[in-house]
Protein backbone atom coordinates (compact mmCIF):
# COMPACT_ATOMS: atom_id res chain seq x y z
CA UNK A 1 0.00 0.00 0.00
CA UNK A 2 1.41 3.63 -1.02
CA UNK A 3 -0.27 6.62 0.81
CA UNK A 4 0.03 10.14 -0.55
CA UNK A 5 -1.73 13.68 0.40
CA UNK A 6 -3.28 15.19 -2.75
CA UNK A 7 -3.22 12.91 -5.78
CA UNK A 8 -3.81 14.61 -9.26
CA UNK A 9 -2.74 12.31 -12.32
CA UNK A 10 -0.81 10.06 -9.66
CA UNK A 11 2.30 10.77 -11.29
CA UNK A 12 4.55 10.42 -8.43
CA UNK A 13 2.59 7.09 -6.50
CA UNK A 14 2.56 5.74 -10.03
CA UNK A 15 6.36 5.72 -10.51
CA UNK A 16 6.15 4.48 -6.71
CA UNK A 17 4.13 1.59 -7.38
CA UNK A 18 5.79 0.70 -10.50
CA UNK A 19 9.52 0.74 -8.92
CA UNK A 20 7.85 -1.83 -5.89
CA UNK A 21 6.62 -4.11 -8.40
CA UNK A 22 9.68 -4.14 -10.25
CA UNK A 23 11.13 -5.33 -7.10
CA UNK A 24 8.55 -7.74 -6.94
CA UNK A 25 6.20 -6.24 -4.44
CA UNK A 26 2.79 -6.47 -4.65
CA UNK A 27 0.91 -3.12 -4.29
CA UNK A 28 -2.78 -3.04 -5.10
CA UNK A 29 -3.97 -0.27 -3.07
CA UNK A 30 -3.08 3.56 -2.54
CA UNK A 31 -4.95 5.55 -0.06
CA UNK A 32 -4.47 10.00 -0.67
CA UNK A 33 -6.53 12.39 1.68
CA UNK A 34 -7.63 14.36 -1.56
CA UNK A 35 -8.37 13.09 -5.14
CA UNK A 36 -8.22 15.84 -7.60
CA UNK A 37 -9.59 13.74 -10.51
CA UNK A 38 -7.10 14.45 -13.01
CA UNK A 39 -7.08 10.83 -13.80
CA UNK A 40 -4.84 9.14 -11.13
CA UNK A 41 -7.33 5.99 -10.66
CA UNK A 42 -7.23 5.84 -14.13
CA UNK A 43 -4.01 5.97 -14.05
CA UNK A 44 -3.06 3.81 -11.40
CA UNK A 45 -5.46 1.20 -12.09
CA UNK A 46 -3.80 0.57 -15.45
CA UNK A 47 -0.87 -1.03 -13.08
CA UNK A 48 -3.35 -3.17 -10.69
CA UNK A 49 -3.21 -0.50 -8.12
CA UNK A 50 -6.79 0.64 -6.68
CA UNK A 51 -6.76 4.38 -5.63
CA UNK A 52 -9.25 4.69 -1.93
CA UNK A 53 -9.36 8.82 -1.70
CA UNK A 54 -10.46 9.95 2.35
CA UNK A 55 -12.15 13.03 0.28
CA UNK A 56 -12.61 14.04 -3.32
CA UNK A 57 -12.10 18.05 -4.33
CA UNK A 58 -15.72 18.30 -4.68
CA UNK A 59 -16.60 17.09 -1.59
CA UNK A 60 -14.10 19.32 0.01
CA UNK A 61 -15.29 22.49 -1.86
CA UNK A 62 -18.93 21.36 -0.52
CA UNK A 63 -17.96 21.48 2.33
CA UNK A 64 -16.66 24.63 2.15
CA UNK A 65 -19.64 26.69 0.41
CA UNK A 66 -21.57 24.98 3.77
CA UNK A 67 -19.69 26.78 6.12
């Protein structure tokens, strides 16, 4: 499992995951606090690795305009 902050395209857990499994780890899961959706599930998915986001940027923002 990889955990990151703020995950956009999931550049940098991407090259994570991919360097673990090339030293044949198996990583299926990466947790963030925010998802941006700029495609890092679809993104990380591609290499077997499931993307579990605590809160999305629009749920954040909702949040906000609440307050």
């Amino acid at each position: 499992m990889v955990v990151d902050d703020v995950i956009t395209t999931g550049g940098q857990v991407y090259r994570s995951v991919t360097q673990m499994q090339g030293l044949g780890l198996a990583v299926e899961h990466a947790i963030c606090v925010v998802d941006c959706f700029g495609g890092g599930h679809e993104n990380l998915e591609h290499i077997g690795c499931t993307l579990r986001p605590l809160f999305t940027l629009d749920e954040l923002e909702r949040l906000a305009k609440e307050e």
